[in-house]
Protein backbone atom coordinates (compact mmCIF):
# COMPACT_ATOMS: atom_id res chain seq x y z
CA UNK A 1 4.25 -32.87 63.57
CA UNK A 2 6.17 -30.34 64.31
CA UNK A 3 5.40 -26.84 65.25
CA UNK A 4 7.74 -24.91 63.95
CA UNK A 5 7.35 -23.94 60.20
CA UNK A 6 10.18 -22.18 57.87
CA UNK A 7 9.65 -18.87 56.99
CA UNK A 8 7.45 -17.60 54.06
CA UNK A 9 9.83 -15.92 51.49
CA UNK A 10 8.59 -14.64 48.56
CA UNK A 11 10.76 -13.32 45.77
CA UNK A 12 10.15 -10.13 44.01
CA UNK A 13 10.04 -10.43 39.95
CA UNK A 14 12.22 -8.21 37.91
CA UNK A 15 10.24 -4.70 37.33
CA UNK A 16 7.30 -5.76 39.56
CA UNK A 17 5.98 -3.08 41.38
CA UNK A 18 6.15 -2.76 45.09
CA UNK A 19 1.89 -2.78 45.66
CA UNK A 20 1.72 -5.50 43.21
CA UNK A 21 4.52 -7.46 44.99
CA UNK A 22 3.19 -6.22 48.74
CA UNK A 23 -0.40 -8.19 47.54
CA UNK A 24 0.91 -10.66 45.86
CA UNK A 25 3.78 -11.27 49.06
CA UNK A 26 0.69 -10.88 51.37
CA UNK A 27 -1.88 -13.70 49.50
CA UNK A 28 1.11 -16.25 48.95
CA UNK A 29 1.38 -16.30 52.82
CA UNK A 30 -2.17 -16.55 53.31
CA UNK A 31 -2.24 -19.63 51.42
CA UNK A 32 0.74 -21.33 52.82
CA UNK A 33 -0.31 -20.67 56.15
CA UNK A 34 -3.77 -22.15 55.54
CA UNK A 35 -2.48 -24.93 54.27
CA UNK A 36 -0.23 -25.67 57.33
CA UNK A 37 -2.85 -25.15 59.52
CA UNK A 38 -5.48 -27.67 57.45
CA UNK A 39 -7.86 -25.21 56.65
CA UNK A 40 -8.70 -25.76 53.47
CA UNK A 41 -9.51 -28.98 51.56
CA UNK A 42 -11.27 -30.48 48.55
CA UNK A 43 -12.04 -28.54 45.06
CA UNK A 44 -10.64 -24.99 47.69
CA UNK A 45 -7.64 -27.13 48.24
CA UNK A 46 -7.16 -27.55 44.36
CA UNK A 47 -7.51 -24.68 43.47
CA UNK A 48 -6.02 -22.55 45.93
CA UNK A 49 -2.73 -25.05 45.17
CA UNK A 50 -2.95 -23.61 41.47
CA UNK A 51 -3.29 -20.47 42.20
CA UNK A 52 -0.08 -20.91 44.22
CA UNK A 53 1.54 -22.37 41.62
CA UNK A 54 0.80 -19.40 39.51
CA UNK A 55 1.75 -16.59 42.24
CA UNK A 56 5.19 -18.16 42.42
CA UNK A 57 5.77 -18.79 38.97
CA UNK A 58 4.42 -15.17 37.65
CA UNK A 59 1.80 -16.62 35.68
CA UNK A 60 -1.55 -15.21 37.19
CA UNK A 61 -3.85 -12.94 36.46
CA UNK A 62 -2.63 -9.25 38.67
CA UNK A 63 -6.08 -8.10 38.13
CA UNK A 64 -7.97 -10.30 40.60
CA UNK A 65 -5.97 -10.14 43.77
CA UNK A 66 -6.71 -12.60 46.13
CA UNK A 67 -9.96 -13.96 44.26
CA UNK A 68 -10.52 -16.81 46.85
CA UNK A 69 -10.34 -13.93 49.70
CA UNK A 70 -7.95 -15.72 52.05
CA UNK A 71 -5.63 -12.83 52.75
CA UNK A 72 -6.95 -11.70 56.58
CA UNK A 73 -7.65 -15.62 57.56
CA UNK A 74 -4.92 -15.19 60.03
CA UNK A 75 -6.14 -12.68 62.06
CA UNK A 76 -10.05 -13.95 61.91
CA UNK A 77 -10.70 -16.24 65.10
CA UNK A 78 -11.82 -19.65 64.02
CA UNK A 79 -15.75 -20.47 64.39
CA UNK A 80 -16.30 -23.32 66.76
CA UNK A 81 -18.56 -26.53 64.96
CA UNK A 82 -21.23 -26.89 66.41
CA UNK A 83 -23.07 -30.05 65.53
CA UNK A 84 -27.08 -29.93 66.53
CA UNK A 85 -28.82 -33.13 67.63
CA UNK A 86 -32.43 -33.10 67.54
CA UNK A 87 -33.60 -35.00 70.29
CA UNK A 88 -36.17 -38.09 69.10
């Protein structure tokens, strides 16, 4: 696998404002980022896919930005697992 990714563009829709297109710019990278790095999966997976879909495409709803709160994943350190064993 390689470790070097494309950049993340984002085009701007005609008459979109600049916040709007800032957040929406900012949660579109979230998500492809999390995705390259694996961290989401199942029903998050699915639907953080859609909501992809419908950040690219225009069709989502402007008045819940980032409703699945992954915008700031990036600069969170990851937890460690830690599995406990209760001895027998």
């Amino acid at each position: 696998m390689s470790d070097w990714w494309p950049a993340i563009r984002v085009k701007r829709f005609s008459g979109e404002p600049a916040p709007v297109y800032a957040r929406r710019r900012a949660e579109v990278a979230a998500i492809i980022s999390g995705f390259r790095k694996g961290r989401f999966e199942g029903a998050l997976a699915e639907r953080l896919d859609t909501r992809l879909d419908g950040l690219l495409s225009g069709d989502y709803d402007e008045s819940r930005p980032d409703p699945y709160g992954v915008v700031g994943w990036e600069s969170r350190p990851r937890t460690a697992i830690v599995h406990v064993v209760e001895a027998a």
